[in-house]
Protein backbone atom coordinates (compact mmCIF):
# COMPACT_ATOMS: atom_id res chain seq x y z
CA UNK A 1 14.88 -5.43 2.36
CA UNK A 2 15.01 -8.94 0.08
CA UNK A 3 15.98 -6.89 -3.30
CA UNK A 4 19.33 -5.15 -2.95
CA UNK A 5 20.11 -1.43 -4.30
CA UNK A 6 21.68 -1.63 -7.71
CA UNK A 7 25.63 -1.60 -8.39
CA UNK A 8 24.83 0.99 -11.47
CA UNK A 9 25.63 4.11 -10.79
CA UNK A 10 23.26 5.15 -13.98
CA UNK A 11 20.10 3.15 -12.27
CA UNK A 12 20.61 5.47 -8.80
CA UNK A 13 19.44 8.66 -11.21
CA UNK A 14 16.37 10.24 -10.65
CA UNK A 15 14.72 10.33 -14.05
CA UNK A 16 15.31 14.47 -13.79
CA UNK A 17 18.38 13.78 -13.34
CA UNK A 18 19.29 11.58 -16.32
CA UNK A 19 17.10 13.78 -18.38
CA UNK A 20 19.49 16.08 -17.54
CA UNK A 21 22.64 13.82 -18.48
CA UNK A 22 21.45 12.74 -21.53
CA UNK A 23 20.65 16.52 -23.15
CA UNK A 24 24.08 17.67 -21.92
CA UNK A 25 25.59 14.70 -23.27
CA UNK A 26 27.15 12.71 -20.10
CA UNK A 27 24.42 9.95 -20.77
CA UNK A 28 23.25 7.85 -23.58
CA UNK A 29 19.64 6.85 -23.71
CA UNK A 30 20.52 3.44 -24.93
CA UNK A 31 23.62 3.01 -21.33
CA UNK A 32 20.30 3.70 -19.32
CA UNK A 33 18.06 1.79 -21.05
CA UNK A 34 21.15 -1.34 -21.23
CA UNK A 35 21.51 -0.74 -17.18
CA UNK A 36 17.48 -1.13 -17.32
CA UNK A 37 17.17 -4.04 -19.15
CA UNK A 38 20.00 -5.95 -17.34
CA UNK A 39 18.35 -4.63 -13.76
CA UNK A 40 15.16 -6.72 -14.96
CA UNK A 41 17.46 -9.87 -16.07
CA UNK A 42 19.32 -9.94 -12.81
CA UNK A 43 15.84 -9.27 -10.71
CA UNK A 44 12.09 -10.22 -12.55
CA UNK A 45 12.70 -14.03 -11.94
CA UNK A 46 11.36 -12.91 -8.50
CA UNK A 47 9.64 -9.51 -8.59
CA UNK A 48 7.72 -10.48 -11.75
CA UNK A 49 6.96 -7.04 -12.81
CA UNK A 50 6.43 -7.20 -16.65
CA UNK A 51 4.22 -8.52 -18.27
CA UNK A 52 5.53 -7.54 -21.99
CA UNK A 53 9.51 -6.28 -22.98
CA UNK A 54 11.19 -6.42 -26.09
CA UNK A 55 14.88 -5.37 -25.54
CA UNK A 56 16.23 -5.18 -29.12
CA UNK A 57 13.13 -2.79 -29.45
CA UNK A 58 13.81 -0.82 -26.48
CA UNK A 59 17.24 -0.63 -27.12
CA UNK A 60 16.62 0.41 -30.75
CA UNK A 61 14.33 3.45 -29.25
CA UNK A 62 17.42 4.66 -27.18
CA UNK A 63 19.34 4.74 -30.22
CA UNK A 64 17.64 6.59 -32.36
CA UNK A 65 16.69 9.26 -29.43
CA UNK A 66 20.77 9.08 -28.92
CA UNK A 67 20.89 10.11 -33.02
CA UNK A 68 18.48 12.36 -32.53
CA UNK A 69 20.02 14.01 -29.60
CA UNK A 70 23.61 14.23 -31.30
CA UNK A 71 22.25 15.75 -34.66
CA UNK A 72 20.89 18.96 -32.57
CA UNK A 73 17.33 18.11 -32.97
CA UNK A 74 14.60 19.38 -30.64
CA UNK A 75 14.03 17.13 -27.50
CA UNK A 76 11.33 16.00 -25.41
CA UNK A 77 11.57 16.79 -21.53
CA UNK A 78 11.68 12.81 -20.86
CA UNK A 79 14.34 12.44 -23.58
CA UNK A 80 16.04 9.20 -23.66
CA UNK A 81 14.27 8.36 -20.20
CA UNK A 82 12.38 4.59 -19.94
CA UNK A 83 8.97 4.52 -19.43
CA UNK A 84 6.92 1.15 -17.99
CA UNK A 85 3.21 1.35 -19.02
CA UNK A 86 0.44 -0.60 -17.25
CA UNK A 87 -0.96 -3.22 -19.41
CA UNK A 88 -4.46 -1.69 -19.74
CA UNK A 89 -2.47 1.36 -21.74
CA UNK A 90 -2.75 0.65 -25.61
CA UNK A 91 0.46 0.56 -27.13
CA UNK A 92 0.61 -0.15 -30.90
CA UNK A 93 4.25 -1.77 -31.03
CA UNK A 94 3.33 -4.08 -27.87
CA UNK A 95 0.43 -6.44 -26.64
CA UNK A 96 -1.94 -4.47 -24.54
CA UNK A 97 -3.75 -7.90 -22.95
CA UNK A 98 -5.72 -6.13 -19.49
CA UNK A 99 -4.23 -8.58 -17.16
CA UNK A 100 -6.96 -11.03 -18.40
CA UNK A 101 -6.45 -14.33 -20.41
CA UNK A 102 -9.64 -13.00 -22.72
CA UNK A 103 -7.36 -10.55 -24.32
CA UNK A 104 -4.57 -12.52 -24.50
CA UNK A 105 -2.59 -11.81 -27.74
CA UNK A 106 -4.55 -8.61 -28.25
CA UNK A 107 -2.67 -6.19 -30.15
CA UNK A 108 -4.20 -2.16 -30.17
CA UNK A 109 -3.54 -0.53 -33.51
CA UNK A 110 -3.27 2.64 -32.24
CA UNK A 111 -1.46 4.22 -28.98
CA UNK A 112 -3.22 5.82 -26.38
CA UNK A 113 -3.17 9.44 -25.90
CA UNK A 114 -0.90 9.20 -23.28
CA UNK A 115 1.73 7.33 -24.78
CA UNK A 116 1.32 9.33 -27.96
CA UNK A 117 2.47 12.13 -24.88
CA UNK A 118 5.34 10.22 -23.93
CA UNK A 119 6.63 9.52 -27.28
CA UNK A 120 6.39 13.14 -28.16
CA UNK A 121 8.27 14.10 -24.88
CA UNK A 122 10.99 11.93 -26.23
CA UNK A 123 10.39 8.89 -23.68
CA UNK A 124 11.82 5.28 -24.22
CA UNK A 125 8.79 2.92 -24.13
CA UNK A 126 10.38 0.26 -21.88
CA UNK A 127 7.73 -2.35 -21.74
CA UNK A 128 4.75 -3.15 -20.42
CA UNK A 129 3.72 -3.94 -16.46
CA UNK A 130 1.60 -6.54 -14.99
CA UNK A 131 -1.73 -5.50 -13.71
CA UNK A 132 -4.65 -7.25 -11.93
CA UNK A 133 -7.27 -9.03 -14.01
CA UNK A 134 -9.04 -6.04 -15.70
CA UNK A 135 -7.61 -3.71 -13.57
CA UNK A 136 -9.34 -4.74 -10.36
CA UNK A 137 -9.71 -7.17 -7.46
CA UNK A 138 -7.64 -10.71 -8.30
CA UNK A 139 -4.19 -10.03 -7.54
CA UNK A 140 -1.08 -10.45 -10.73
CA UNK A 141 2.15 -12.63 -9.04
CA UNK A 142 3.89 -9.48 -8.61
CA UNK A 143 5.86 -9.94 -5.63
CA UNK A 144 6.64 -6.74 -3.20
CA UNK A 145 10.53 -5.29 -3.97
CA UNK A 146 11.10 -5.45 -0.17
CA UNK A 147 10.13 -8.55 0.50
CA UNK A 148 8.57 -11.39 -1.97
CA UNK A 149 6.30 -12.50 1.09
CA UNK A 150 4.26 -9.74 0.90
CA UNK A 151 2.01 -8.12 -2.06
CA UNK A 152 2.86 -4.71 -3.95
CA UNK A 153 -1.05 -3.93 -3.89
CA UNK A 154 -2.75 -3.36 -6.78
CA UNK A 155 -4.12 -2.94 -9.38
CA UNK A 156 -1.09 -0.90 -10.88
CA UNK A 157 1.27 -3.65 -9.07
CA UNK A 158 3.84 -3.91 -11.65
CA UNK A 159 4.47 -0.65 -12.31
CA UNK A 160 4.69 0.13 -8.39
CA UNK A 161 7.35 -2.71 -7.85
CA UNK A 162 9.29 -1.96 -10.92
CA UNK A 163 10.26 1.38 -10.03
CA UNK A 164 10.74 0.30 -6.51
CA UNK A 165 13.15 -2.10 -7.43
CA UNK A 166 15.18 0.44 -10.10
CA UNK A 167 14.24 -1.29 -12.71
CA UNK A 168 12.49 1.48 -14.64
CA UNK A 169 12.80 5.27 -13.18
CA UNK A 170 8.80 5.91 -14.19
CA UNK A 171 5.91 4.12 -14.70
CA UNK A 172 2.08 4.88 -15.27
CA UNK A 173 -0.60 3.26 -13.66
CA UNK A 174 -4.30 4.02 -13.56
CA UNK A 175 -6.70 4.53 -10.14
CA UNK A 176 -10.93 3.78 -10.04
CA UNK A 177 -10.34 3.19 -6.31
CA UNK A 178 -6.71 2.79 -4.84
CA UNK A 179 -4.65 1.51 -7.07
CA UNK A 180 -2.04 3.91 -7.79
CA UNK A 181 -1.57 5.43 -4.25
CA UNK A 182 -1.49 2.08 -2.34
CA UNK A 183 0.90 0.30 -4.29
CA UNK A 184 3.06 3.56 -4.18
CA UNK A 185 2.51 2.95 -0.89
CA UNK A 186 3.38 -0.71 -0.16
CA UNK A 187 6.38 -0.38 -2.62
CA UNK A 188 7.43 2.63 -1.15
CA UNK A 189 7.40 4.75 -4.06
CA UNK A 190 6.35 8.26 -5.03
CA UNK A 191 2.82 8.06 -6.14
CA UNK A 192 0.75 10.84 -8.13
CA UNK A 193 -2.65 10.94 -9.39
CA UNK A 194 -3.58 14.21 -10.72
CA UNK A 195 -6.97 15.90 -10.75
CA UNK A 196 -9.33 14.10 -12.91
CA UNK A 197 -9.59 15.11 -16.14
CA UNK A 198 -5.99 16.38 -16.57
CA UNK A 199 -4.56 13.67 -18.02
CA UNK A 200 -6.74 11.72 -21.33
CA UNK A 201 -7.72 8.33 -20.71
CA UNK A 202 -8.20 7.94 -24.29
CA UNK A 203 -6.54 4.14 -24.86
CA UNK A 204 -7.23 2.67 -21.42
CA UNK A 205 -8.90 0.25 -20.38
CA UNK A 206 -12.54 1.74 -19.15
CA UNK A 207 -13.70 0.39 -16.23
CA UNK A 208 -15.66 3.23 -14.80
CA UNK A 209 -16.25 6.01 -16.52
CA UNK A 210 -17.34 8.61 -13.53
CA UNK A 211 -13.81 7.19 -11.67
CA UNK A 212 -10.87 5.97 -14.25
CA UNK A 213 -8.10 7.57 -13.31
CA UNK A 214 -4.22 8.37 -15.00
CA UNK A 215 -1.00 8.29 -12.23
CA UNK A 216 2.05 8.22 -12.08
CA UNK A 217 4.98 6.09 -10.00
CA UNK A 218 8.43 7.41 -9.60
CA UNK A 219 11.18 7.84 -6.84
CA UNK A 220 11.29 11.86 -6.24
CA UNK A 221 8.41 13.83 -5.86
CA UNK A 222 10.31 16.09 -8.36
CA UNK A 223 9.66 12.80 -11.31
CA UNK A 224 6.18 12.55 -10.54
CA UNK A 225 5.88 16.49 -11.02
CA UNK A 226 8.07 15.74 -14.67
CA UNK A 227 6.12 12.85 -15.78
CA UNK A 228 2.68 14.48 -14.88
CA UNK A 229 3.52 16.88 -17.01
CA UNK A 230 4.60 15.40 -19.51
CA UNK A 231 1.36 13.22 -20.11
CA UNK A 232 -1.26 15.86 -19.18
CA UNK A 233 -3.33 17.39 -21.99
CA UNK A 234 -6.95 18.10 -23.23
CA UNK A 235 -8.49 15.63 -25.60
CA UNK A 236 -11.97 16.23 -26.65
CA UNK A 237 -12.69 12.30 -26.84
CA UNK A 238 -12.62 11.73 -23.31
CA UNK A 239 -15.34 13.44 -21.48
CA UNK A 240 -14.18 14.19 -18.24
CA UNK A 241 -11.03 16.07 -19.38
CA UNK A 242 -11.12 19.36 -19.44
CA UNK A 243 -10.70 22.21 -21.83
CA UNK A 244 -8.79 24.61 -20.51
CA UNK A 245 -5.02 24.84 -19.18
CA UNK A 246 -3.77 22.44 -16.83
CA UNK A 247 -1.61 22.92 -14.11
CA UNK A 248 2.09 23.02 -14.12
CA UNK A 249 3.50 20.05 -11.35
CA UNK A 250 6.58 20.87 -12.25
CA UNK A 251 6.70 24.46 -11.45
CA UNK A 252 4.56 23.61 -8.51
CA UNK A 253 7.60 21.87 -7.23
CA UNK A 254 9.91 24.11 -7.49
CA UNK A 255 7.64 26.93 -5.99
CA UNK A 256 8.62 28.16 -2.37
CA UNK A 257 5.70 28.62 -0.61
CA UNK A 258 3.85 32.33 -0.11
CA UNK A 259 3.41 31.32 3.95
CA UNK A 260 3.47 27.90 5.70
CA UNK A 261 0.93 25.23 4.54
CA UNK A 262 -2.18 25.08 6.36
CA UNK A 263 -3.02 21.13 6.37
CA UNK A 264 -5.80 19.08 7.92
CA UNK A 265 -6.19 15.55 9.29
CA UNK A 266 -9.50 14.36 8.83
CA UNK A 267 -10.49 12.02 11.27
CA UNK A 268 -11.89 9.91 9.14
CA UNK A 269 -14.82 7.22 9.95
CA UNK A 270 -12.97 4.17 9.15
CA UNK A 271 -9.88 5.18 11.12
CA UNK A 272 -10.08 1.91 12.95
CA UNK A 273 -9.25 -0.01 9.91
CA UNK A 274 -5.56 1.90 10.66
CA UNK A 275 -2.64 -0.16 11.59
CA UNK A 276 -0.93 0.44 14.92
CA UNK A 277 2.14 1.01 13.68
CA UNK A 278 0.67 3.65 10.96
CA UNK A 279 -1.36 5.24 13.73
CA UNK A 280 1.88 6.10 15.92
CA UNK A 281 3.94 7.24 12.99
CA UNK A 282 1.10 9.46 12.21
CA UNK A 283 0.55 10.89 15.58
CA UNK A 284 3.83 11.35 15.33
CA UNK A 285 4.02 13.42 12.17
CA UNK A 286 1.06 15.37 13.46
CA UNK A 287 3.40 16.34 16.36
CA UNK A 288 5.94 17.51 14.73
CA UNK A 289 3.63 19.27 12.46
CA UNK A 290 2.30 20.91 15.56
CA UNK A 291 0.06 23.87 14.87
CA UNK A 292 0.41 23.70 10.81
CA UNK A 293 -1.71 20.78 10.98
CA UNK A 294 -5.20 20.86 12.16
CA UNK A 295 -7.64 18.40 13.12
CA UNK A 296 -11.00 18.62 11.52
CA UNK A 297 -14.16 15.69 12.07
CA UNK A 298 -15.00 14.24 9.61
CA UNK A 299 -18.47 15.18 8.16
CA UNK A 300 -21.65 12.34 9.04
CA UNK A 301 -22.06 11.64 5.00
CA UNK A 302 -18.24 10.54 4.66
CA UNK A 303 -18.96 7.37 5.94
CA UNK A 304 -21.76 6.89 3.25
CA UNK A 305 -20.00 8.01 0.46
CA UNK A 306 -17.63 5.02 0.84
CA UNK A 307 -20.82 2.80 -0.29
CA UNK A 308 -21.22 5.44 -3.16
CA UNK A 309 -17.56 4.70 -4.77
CA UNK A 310 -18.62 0.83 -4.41
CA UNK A 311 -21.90 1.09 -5.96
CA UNK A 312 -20.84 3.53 -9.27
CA UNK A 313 -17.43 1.89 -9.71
CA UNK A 314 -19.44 -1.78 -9.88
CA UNK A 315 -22.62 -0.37 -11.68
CA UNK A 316 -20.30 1.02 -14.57
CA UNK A 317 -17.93 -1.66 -15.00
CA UNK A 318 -20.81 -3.98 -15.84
CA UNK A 319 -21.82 -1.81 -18.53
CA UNK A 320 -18.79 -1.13 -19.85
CA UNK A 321 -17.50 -4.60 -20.22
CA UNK A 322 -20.71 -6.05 -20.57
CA UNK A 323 -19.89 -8.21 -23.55
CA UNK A 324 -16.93 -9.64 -22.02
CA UNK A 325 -18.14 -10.62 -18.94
CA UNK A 326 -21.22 -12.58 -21.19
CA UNK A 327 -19.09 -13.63 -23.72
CA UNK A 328 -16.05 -14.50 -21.74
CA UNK A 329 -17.70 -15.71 -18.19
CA UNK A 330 -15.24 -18.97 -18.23
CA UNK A 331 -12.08 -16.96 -18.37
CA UNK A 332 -13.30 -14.80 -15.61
CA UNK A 333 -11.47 -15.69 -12.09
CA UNK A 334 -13.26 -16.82 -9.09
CA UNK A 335 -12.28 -13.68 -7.43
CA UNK A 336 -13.91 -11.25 -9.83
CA UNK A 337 -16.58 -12.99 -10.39
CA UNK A 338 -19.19 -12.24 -6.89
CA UNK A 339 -18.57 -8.49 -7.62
CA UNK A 340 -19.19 -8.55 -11.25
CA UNK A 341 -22.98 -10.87 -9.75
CA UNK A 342 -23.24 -8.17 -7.10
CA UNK A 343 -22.86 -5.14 -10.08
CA UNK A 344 -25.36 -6.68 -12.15
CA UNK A 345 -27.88 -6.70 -8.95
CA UNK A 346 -27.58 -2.56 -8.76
CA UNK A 347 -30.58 -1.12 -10.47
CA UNK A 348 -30.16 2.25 -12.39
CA UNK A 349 -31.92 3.98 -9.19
CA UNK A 350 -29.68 3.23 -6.57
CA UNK A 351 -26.63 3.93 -9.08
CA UNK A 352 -28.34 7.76 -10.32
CA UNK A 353 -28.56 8.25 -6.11
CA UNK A 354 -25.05 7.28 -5.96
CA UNK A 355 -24.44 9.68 -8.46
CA UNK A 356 -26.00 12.55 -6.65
CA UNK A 357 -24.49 11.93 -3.35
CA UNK A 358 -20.79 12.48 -5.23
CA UNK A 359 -21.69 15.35 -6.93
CA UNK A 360 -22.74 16.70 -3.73
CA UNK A 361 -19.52 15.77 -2.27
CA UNK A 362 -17.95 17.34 -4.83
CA UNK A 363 -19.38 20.41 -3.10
CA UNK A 364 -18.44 20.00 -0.09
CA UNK A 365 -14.72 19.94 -1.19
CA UNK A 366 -14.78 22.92 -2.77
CA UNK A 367 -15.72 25.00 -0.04
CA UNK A 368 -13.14 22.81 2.28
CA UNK A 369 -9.83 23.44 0.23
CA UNK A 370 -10.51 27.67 0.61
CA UNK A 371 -9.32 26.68 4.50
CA UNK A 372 -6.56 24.50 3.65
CA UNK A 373 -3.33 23.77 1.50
CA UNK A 374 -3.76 19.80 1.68
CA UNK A 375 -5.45 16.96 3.55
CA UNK A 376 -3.16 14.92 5.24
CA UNK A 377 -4.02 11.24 5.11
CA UNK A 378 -2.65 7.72 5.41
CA UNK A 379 -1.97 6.25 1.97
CA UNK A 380 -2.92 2.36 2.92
CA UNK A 381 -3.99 0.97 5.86
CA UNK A 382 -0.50 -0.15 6.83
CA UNK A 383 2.32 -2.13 5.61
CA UNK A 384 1.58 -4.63 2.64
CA UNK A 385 -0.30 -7.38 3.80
CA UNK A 386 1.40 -11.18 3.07
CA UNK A 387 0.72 -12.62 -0.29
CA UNK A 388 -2.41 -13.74 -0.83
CA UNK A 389 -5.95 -13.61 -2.83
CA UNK A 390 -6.08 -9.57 -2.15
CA UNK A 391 -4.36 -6.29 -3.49
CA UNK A 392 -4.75 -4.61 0.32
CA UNK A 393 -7.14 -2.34 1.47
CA UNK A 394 -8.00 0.89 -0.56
CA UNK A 395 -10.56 2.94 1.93
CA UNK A 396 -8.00 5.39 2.54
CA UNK A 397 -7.87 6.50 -1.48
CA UNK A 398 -11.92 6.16 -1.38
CA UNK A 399 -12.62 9.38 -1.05
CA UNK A 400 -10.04 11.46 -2.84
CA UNK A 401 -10.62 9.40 -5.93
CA UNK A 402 -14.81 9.47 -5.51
CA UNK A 403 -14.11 13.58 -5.37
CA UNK A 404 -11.00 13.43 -8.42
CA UNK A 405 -8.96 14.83 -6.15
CA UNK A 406 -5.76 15.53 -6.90
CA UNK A 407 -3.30 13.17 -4.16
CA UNK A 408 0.10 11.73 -3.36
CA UNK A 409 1.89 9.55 -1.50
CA UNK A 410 5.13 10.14 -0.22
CA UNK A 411 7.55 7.16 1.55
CA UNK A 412 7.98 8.85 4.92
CA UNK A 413 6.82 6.07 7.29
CA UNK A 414 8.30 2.08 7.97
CA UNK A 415 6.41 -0.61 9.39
CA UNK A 416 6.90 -2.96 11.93
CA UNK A 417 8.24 -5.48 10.06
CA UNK A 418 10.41 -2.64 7.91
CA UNK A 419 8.23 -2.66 5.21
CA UNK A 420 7.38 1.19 3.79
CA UNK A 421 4.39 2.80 4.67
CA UNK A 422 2.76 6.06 2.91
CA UNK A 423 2.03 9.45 3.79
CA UNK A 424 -1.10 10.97 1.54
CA UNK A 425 -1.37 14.56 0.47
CA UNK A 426 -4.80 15.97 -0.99
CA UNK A 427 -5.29 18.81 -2.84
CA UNK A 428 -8.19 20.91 -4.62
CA UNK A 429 -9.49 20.02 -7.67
CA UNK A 430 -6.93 21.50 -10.90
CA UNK A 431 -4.62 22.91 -8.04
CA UNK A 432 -2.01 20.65 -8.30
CA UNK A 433 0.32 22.75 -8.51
CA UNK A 434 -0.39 23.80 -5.44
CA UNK A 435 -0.38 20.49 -3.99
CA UNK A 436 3.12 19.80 -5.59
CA UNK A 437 4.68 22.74 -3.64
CA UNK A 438 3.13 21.10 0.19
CA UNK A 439 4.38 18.32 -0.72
CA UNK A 440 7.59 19.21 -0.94
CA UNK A 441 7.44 21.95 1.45
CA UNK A 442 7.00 19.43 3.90
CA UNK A 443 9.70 17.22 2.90
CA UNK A 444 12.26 20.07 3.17
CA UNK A 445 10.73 20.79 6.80
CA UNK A 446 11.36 16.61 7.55
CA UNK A 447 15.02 16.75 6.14
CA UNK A 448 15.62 20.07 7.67
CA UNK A 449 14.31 18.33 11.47
């Protein structure tokens, strides 16, 4: 690895962990916050991981969730804890500028719903990270925390490599494709992206309304559960999130089990697009896995519905940032550009038949998930790939996003080159939960092997 571990005791803490520190008193939110803020000094010059930070801010935050904390006041289950945000998450105290330089200087008035979530859980707003241009395909100078030759995927790359690198203990990020899971992935993070429609986009960027997606970055499964949590939440403005109660990651977590997960590997029709050295560790997980893992084929229409995520995520971004793709076409990079030409080409048929194929996938998912606990999948399609014009491949998210499925991916597997490498989970739609408790019933069964 390029980036060493910390010296800091306080920046080894799992955010549950400080949490826990800083209610009984044997932390200060404004220590972890310093040890944050001097973490970035000592290490952005290469990872370049933020794209906005005000420490006398930040550091003002801790302290008045410190006075807070001493007078016997309520607290928040993040209390005290730093937060990153992706820059596509309005924040009303920081520039919220979409990775683009058309919204450079732009300055929300309001927070989005999920950092109004944060605040209220008692959360340090830490800064915010770099993200691809409009939250898509060209690549932010983010470097990878393990080694600066290689990319931390995208489009959520900042956040990814931040917590990687201990700078900040959580971050969000947002998926339409891959873009939480695969940086998770390359960075060699936790990753979680809840069901759609738990967690408000209100605030975000929109890039596709049918896809957008909230998650989460941390390192233990047990954070991701915490921070899930702590940001999910119905809000009638966003109309894909739901109006009833949620699930509760956190208690999913700490769940044991009723019997052994059943899980399934799908062999999936792009499985040649698999490294080598993901393909043995996997056969070799499946082994150990033995009978609790089952393989299933993959059904013909999978291999179409990969076209169907391309089509509605392209068809709706042009309508959604319609006028500043017109109005801002010279400030639009090279890369973007042929798939914003090849959106515009999609007529309103072919888009409504895309549509229809996902809702009946949708179907199809249902009835799969009364069989099984949890899909088992690949997170990327290996290690990161070398710097360059790309964020990495995201056909192994494709699906699970296309269906809102609830997924995460776990740092169980190195590379050749000993760079990390992802292991998915999939659950069913609002049983995450559920999901939370394979996931980390099948970390105990690694770590008791």
């Amino acid at each position: 690895m390029n980036l060493t571990l910390p010296e800091n005791d306080i920046l080894k803490l799992s955010a549950s962990e400080a949490a826990r520190k800083i209610r009984a008193g044997l932390l200060t939110s404004t220590d972890l916050v310093s040890a944050c803020l001097q973490r970035i000094e000592e290490t952005d010059g290469q990872l370049k991981a933020w794209a906005h930070l005000d420490r006398d801010k930040a550091l003002a935050e801790a302290g008045e969730l410190d006075a807070i904390r001493q007078s016997g006041r309520p607290l928040g289950a993040l209390h005290g804890v730093p937060v990153g945000l992706k820059d596509i998450i309005d924040t009303r105290d920081y520039p919220t500028e979409r990775g683009s330089p058309v919204f450079t200087g732009r300055r929300p008035d309001l927070d989005a719903a999920v950092v109004e979530r944060l605040r209220d859980a008692g959360a340090v707003i830490l800064g915010k990270t770099k993200t691809t241009e409009l939250a898509f395909v060209h690549p932010t100078d983010t470097t990878n925390p393990h080694d600066p030759g290689h990319i931390p995927g995208g489009s959520s790359s900042g956040s990814a490599a931040a917590v990687a690198a201990h700078q900040v203990p959580l971050a969000l990020g947002t998926q339409t494709n891959g873009s939480v899971i695969r940086p998770a992935s390359f960075c060699g993070t936790y990753g979680f992206k809840p069901t759609r429609g738990v967690i408000s986009r209100r605030g975000v960027l929109a890039t596709s309304n049918t896809l957008d997606q909230i998650g989460v970055f941390a390192r233990t499964l047990e954070d991701s559960a915490l921070l899930a949590d702590a940001i999910k939440g119905y809000d009638q403005t966003d109309d894909k999130c739901y109006p009833y109660p949620r699930p509760a990651m956190l208690d999913g977590f700490q769940a044991e089990p009723p019997v052994e997960p059943s899980l399934a590997f799908i062999e999936l029709p792009f499985a040649d697009r698999l490294s080598a050295d993901s393909r043995d560790g996997f056969e070799e997980l499946i082994s150990f896995l033995g009978a609790r893992v089952e393989r299933v084929p993959a059904p013909p229409a999978f291999a179409r519905l990969v076209e169907v995520q391309r089509i509605i995520h392209e068809y709706e971004i042009c309508q959604l940032l319609k006028d500043t793709f017109d109005g801002h076409w010279d400030q639009i990079s090279a890369t973007l550009k042929p798939v914003i030409e090849r959106g515009r080409a999609i007529t309103s048929a072919v888009y409504e038949d895309a549509r229809s194929m996902a809702e009946a996938a949708d179907g199809f998912f249902t009835a799969f998930f009364k069989d099984y606990d949890a899909i088992l999948s690949p997170s990327a399609a290996g290690e990161a790939p070398k710097m360059g014009p790309n964020t990495g491949d995201p056909i192994f998210c494709t699906l699970w996003t296309l269906g809102g499925l609830p997924a995460v991916s776990m740092p169980l597997l190195v590379g050749e080159n000993g760079l990390p490498i992802g292991v998915q989970l999939i659950g069913a739609v609002e049983q995450d939960d559920r999901l939370m408790r394979t996931a980390n019933w099948l970390l105990k069964a690694l770590n008791d092997a």
